[in-house]
Protein backbone atom coordinates (compact mmCIF):
# COMPACT_ATOMS: atom_id res chain seq x y z
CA UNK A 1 233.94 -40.93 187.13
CA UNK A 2 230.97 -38.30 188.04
CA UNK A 3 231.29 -36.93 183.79
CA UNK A 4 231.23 -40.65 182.83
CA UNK A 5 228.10 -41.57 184.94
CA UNK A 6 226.53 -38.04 183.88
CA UNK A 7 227.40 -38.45 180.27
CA UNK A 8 226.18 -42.33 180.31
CA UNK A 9 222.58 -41.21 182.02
CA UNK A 10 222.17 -38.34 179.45
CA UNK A 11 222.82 -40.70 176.58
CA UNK A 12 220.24 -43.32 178.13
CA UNK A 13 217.75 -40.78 178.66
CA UNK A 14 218.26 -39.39 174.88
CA UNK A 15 217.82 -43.39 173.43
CA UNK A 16 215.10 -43.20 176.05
CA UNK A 17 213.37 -40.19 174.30
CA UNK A 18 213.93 -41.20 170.99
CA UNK A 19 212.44 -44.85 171.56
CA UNK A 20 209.07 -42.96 173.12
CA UNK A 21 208.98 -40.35 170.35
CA UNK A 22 209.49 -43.44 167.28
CA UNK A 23 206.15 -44.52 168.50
CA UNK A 24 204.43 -41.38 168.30
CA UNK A 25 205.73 -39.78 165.21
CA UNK A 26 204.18 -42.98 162.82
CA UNK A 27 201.16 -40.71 163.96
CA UNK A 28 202.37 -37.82 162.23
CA UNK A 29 201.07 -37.16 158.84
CA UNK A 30 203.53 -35.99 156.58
CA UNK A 31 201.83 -34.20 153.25
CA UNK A 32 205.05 -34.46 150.45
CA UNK A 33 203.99 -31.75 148.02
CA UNK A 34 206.15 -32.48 144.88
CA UNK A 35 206.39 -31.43 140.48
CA UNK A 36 206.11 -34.29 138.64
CA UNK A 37 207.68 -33.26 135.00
CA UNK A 38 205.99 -35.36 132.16
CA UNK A 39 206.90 -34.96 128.37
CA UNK A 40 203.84 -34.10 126.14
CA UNK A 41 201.65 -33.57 129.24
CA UNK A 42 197.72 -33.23 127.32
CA UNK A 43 196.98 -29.60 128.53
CA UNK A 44 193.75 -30.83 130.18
CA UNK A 45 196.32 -32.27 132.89
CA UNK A 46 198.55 -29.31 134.31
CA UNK A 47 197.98 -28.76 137.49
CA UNK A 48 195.75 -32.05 138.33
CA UNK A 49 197.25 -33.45 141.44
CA UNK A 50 198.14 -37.12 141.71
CA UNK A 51 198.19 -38.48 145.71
CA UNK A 52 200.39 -41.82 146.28
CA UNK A 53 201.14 -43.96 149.41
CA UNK A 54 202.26 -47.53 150.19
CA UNK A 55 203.65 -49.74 152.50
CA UNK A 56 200.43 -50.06 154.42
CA UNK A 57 201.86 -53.57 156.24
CA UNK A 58 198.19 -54.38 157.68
CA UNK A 59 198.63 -57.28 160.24
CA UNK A 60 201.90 -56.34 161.53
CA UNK A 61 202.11 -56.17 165.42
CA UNK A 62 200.94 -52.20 166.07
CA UNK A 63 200.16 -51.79 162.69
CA UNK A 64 199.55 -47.93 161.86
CA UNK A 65 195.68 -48.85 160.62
CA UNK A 66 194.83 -45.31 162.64
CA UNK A 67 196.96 -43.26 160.54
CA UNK A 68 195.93 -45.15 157.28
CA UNK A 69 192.23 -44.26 158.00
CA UNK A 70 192.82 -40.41 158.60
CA UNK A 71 194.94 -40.31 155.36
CA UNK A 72 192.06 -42.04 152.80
CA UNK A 73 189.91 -39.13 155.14
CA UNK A 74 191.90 -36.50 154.13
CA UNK A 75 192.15 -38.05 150.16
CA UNK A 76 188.53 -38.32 149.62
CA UNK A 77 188.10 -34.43 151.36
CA UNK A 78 191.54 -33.01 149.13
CA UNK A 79 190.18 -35.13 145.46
CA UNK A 80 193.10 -35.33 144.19
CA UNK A 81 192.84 -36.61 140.15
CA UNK A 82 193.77 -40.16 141.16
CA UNK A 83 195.23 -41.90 144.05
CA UNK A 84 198.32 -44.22 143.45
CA UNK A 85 198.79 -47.52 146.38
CA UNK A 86 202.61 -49.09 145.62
CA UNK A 87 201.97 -52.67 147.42
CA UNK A 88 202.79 -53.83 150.43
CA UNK A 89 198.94 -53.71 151.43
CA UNK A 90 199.12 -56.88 153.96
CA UNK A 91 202.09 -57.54 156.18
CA UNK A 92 202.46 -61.21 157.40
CA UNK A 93 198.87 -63.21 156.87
CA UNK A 94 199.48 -66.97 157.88
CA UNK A 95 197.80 -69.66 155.91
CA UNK A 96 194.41 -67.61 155.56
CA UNK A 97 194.96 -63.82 154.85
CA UNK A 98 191.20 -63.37 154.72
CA UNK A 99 191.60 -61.20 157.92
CA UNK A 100 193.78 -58.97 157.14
CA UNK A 101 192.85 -58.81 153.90
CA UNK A 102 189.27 -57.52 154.72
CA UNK A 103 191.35 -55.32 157.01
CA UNK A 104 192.47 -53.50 154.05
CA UNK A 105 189.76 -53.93 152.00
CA UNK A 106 187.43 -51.87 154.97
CA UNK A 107 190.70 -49.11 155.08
CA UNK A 108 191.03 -48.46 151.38
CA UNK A 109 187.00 -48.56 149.58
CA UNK A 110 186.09 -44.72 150.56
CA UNK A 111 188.71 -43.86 147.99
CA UNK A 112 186.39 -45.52 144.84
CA UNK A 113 183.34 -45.57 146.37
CA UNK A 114 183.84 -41.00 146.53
CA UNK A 115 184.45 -41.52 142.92
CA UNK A 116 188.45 -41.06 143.22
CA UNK A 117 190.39 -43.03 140.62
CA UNK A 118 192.14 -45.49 142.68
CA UNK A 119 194.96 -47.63 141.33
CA UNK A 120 197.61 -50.40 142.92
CA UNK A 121 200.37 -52.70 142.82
CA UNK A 122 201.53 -55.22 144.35
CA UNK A 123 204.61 -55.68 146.99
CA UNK A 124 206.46 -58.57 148.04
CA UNK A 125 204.33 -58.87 151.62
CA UNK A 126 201.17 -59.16 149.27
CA UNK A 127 202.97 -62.29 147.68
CA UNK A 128 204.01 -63.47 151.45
CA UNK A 129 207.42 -63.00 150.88
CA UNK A 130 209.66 -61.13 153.71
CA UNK A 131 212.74 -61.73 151.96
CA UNK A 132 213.63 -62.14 148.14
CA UNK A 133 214.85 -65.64 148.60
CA UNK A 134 211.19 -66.25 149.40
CA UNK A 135 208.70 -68.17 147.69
CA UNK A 136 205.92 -66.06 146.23
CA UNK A 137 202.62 -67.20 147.62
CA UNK A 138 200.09 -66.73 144.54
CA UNK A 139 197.28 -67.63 145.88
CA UNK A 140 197.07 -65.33 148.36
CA UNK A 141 197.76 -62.48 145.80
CA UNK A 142 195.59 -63.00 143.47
CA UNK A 143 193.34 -62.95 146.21
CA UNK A 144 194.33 -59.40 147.46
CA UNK A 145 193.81 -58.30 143.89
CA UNK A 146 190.59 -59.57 143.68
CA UNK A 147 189.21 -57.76 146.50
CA UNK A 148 190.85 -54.63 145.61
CA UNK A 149 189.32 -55.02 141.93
CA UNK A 150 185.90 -55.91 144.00
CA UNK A 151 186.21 -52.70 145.83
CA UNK A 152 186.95 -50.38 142.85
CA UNK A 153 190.67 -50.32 143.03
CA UNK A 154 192.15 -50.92 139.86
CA UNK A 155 195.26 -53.73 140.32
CA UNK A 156 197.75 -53.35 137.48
CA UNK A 157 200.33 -56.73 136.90
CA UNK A 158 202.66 -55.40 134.53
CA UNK A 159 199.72 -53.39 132.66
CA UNK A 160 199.20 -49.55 131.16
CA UNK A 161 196.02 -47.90 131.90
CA UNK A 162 194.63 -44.29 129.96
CA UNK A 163 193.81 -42.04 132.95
CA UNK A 164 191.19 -40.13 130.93
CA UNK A 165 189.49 -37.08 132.53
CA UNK A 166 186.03 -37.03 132.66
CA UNK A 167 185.12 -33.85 130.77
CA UNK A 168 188.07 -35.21 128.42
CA UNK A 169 187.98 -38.32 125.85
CA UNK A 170 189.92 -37.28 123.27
CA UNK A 171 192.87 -39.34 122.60
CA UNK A 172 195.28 -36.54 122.90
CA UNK A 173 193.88 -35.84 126.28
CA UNK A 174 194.38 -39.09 128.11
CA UNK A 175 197.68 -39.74 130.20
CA UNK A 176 198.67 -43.00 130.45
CA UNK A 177 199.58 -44.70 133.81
CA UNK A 178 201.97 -48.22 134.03
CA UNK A 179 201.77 -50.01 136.61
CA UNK A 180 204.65 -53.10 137.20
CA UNK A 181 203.99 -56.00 139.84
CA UNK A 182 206.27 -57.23 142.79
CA UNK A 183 209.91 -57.53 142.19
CA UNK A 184 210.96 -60.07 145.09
CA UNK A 185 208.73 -62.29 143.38
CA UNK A 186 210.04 -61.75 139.79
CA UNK A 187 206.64 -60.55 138.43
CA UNK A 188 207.98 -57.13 137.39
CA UNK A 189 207.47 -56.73 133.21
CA UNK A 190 207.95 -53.02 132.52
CA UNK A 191 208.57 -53.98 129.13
CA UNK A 192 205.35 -55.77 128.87
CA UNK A 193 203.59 -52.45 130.24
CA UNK A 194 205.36 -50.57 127.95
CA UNK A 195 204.39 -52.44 124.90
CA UNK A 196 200.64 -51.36 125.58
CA UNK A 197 201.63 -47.37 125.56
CA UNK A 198 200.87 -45.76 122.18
CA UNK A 199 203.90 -44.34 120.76
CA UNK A 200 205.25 -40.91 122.52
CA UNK A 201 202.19 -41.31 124.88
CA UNK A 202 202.36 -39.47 128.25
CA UNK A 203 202.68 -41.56 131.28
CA UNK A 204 202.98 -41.92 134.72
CA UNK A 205 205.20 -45.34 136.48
CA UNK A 206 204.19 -47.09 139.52
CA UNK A 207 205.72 -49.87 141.17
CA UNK A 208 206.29 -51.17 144.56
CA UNK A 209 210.57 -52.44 144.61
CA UNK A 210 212.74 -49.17 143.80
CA UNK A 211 215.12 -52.30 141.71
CA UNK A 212 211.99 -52.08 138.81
CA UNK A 213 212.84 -48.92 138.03
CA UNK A 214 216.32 -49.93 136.41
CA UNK A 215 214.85 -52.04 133.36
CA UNK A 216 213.15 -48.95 131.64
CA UNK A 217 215.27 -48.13 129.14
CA UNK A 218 215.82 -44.84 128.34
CA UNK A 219 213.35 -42.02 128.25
CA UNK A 220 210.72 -44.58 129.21
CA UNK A 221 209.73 -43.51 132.70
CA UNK A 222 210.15 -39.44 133.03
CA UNK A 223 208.15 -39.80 136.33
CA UNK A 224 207.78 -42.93 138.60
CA UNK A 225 207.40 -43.81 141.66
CA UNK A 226 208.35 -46.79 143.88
CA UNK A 227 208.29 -47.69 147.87
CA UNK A 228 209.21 -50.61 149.93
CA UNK A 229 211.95 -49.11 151.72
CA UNK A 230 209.96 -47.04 154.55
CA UNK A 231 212.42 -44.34 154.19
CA UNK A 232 214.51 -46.90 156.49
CA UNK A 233 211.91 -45.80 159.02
CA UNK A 234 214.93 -44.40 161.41
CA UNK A 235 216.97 -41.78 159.78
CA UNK A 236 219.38 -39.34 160.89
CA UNK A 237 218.89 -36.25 161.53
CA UNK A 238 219.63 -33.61 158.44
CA UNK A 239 220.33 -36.63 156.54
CA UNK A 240 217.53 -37.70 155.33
CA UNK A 241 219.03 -40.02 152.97
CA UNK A 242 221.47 -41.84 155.70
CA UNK A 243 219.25 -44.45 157.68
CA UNK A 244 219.86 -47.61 159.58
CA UNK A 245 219.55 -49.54 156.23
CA UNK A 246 222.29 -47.43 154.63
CA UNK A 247 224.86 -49.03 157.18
CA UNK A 248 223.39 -52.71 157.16
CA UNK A 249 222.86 -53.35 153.14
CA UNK A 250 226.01 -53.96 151.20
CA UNK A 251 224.02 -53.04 147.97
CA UNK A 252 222.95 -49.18 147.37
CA UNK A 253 219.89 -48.92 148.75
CA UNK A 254 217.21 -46.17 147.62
CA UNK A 255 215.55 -45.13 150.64
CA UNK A 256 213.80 -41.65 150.35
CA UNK A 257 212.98 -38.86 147.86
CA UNK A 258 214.35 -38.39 144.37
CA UNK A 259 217.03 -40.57 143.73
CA UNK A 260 219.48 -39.30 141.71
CA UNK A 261 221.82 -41.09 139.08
CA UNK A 262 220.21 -43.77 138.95
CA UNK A 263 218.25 -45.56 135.88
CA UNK A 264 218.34 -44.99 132.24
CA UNK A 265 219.09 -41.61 130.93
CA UNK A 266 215.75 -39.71 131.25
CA UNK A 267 214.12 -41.31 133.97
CA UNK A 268 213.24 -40.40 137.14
CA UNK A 269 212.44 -42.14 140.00
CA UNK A 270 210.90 -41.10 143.52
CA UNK A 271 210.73 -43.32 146.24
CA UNK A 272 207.88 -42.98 148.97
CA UNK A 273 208.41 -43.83 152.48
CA UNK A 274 205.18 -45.23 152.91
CA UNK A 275 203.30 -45.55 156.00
CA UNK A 276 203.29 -48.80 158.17
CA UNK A 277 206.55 -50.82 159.29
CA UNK A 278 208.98 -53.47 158.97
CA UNK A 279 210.07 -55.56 161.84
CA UNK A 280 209.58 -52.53 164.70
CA UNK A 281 207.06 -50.48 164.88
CA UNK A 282 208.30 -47.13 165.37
CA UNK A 283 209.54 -44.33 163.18
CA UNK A 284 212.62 -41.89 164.26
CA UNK A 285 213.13 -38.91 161.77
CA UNK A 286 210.88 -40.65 159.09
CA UNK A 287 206.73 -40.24 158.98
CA UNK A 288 204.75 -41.38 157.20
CA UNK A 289 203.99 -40.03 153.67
CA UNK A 290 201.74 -39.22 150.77
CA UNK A 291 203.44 -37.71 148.38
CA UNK A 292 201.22 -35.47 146.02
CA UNK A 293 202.76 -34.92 142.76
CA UNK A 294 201.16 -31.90 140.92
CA UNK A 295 201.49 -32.44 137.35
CA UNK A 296 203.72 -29.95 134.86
CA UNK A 297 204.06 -30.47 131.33
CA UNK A 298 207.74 -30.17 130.19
């Protein structure tokens, strides 16, 4: 009975430690240095860095606004060539989101106004939606996207955009970034974006629902880049890829990192574990990210 009682106190004091540490480590700043591979790369662009982050959840109960703030810091001191935000910008704002929307509007305007490129989608939480059987709330998207445009961020809704450097106009110079709006609320076009490319352009994907990522057909999206997921926010130890949502979702679910086999031959898709929450606020064996792609021709 004494091993029992012994074994049953050491297992409450482990949940015990891992509870206290899942609301510290949302704190932790986790810097995901990664090679983004892009066919026909303009020369002008090996090397540049591109920083991206999501899943900011800004009105959620403990909401990680501390950690947000030190991360634009850190942006505007690193300069990275552009800064990529894959939705999820407001968690849950009532009938007026004008608060939290603000909120994110005070967190994210030292990106463009230090000169950064700064460029978003939208998530579901931005359309009020916490699950896809939602209804999308319009209204208060478009108003999120009109602040962020008001701001300097640049809100693409299914749209492709020439990420020009500033010493370099020439048409062979400019990399092309697509940007494709919320899933849940069935506002994702890639092949709308893609229409806009010039043909065999180099280009860059964002989008907020990893599910996006399967309409490009093939050798459409060579890099992109998708959140929503949080990682799962409580992962297992050395398996990154194995969190709580692996054992509750009976479809795959794309939680972390490069995810392989999946898409359209030649695609590739990385998914960001952003930095707020979902439903807790704590993360276990998951902090927050910005992943900073430097960029490699092929």
């Amino acid at each position: 009975m004494k091993t029992i009682k012994y074994f049953l106190l050491g297992l409450l004091g482990l949940v015990g430690a891992l509870l206290i540490y899942g609301f510290i480590e949302p704190y932790i700043i986790d810097i995901e240095p990664q090679v983004a591979v892009i066919p026909g790369l303009p020369t002008a662009w090996e090397g540049k860095r591109i920083a991206v982050m999501g899943d900011w959840q800004v009105g959620m109960w403990l909401g990680n606004t501390p950690t947000i703030r030190r991360i634009v810091h850190r942006l505007v001191q690193d300069r990275p060539a552009a800064v990529l935000i894959i939705g999820d910008f407001i968690y849950a704002a009532g009938d007026d989101p004008s608060e939290e929307i603000d909120r994110v509007i005070e967190l994210v305007r030292p990106l463009p106004s230090s000169g950064i490129p700064t460029y978003a989608v939208l998530g579901n939480h931005d359309y009020g939606m916490k699950s896809k059987n939602g209804n999308p709330d319009v209204a208060q998207a478009s108003k999120l996207a009109t602040e962020l445009e008001s701001a300097g961020v640049q809100v693409l809704d299914n749209e492709a955009v020439a990420l020009a450097l500033p010493s370099k106009t020439e048409q062979k110079e400019i990399l092309y970034l697509l940007g494709v709006d919320a899933h849940w609320s069935n506002n994702d076009r890639p092949a709308l974006a893609l229409k806009q490319l010039p043909d065999k352009a180099s280009r860059f994907v964002m989008m907020h629902h990893p599910n996006s990522f399967a309409a490009f057909p093939a050798n459409t999206a060579p890099i992109a880049v998708a959140g929503h997921t949080h990682g799962g926010q409580i992962r297992l130890p050395f398996l990154p890829e194995w969190s709580w949502l692996t054992f509750i979702k009976e479809d795959e679910v794309h939680t972390d990192g490069w995810i392989d086999d999946y898409g359209k031959s030649g695609n590739h898709l990385y998914v960001n574990r952003g930095i707020g929450f979902s439903i807790l606020p704590i993360r276990i064996n998951c902090p927050p990210e910005v992943t900073l792609f430097t960029l490699r021709r092929d």
